[in-house]
C-alpha atoms as a PDB file:
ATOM      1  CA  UNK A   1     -12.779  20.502  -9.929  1.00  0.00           C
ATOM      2  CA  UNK A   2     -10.065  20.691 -12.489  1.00  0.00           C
ATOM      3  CA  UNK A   3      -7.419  18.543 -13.887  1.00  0.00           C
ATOM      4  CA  UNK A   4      -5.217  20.752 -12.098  1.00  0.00           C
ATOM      5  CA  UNK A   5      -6.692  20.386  -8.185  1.00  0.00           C
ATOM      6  CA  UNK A   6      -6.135  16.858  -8.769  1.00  0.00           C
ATOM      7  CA  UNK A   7      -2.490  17.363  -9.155  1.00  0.00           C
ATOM      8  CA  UNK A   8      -1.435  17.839  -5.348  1.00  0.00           C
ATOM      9  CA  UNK A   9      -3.950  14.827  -4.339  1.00  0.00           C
ATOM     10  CA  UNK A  10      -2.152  12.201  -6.770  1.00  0.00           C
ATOM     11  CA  UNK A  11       1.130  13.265  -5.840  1.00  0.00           C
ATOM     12  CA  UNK A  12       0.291  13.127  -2.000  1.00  0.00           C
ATOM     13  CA  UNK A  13      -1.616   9.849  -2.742  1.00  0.00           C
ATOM     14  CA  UNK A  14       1.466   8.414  -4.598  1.00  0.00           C
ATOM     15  CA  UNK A  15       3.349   9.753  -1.873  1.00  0.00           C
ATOM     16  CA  UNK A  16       2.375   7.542   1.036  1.00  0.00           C
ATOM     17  CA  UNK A  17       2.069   4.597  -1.160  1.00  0.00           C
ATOM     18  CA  UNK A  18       5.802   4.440  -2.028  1.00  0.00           C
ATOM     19  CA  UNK A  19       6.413   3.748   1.633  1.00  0.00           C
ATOM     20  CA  UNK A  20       3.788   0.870   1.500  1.00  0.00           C
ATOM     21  CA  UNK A  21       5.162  -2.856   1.679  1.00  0.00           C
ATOM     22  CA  UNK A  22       6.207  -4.090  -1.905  1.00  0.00           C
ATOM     23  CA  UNK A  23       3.986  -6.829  -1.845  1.00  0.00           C
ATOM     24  CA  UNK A  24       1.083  -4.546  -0.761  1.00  0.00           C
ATOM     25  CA  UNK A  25       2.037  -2.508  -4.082  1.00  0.00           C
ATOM     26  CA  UNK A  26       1.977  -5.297  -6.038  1.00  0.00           C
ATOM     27  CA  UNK A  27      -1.231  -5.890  -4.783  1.00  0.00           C
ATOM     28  CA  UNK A  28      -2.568  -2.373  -5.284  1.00  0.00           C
ATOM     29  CA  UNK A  29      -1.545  -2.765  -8.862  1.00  0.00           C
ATOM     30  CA  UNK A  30      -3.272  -5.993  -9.201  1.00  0.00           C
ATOM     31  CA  UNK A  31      -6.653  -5.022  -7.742  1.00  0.00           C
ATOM     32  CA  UNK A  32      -6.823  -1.515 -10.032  1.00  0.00           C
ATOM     33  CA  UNK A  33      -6.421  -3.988 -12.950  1.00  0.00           C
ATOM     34  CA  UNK A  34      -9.006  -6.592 -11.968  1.00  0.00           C
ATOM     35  CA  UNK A  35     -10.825  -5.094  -9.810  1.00  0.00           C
ATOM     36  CA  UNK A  36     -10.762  -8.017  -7.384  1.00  0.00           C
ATOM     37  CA  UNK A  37     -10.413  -6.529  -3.965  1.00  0.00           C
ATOM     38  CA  UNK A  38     -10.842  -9.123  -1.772  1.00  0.00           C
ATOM     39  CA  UNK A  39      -8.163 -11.596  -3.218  1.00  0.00           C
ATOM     40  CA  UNK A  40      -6.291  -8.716  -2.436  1.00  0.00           C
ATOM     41  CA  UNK A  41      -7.045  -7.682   1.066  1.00  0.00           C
ATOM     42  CA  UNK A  42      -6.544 -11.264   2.072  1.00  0.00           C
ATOM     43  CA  UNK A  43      -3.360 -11.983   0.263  1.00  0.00           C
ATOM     44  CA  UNK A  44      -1.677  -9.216   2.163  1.00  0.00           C
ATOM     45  CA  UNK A  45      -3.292 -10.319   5.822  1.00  0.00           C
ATOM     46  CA  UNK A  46      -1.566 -13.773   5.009  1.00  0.00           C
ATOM     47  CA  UNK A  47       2.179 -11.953   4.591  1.00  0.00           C
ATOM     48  CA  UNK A  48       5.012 -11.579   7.377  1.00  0.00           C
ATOM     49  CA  UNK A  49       5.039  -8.223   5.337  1.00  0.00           C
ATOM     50  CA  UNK A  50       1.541  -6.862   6.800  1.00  0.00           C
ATOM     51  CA  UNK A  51       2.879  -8.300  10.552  1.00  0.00           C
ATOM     52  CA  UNK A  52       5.651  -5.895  10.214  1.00  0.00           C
ATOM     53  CA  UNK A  53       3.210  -3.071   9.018  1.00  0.00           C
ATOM     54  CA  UNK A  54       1.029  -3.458  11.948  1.00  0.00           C
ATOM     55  CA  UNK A  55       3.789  -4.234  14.395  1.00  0.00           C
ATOM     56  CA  UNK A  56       5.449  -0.459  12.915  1.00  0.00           C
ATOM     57  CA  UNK A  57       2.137   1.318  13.090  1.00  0.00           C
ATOM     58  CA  UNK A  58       1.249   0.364  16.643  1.00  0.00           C
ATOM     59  CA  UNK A  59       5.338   1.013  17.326  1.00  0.00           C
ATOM     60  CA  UNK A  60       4.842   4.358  16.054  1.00  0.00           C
ATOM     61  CA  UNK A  61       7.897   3.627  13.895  1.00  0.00           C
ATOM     62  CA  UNK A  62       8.854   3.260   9.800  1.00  0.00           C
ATOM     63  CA  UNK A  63       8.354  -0.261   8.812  1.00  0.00           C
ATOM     64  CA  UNK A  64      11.501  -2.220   8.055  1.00  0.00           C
ATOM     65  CA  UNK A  65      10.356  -3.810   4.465  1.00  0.00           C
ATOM     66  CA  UNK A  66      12.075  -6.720   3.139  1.00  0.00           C
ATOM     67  CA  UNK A  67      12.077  -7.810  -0.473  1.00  0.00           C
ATOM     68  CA  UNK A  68      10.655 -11.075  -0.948  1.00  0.00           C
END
């Protein structure tokens, strides 16, 4: 694999995580720098944000994100 096939899957990664909740972004951010994954995972779990998430996915519908 080259620099080049890796193109498509970063921009199609990037992709769906734009339409990720902001705070799950944040979070994203947060665990590539420390590497702390489970601080992580359970911050988001204890956010109205990942309600709505799993309340849209099991809706079949877009979330409806709010800025907090």
């Amino acid at each position: 694999n080259s620099t080049e096939d890796l193109e498509p899957l970063i921009s199609a990664f990037f992709g769906k995580m734009v339409k990720a909740g902001p705070t799950a972004i944040a979070e994203i951010k947060q665990v590539l720098k420390t590497g702390n994954e489970m601080s992580g995972f359970v911050h988001c779990f204890n956010r109205d944000e990942c309600r709505e998430g799993m309340a849209a996915f099991l809706e079949k519908r877009p979330a409806a994100w709010t800025k907090t």
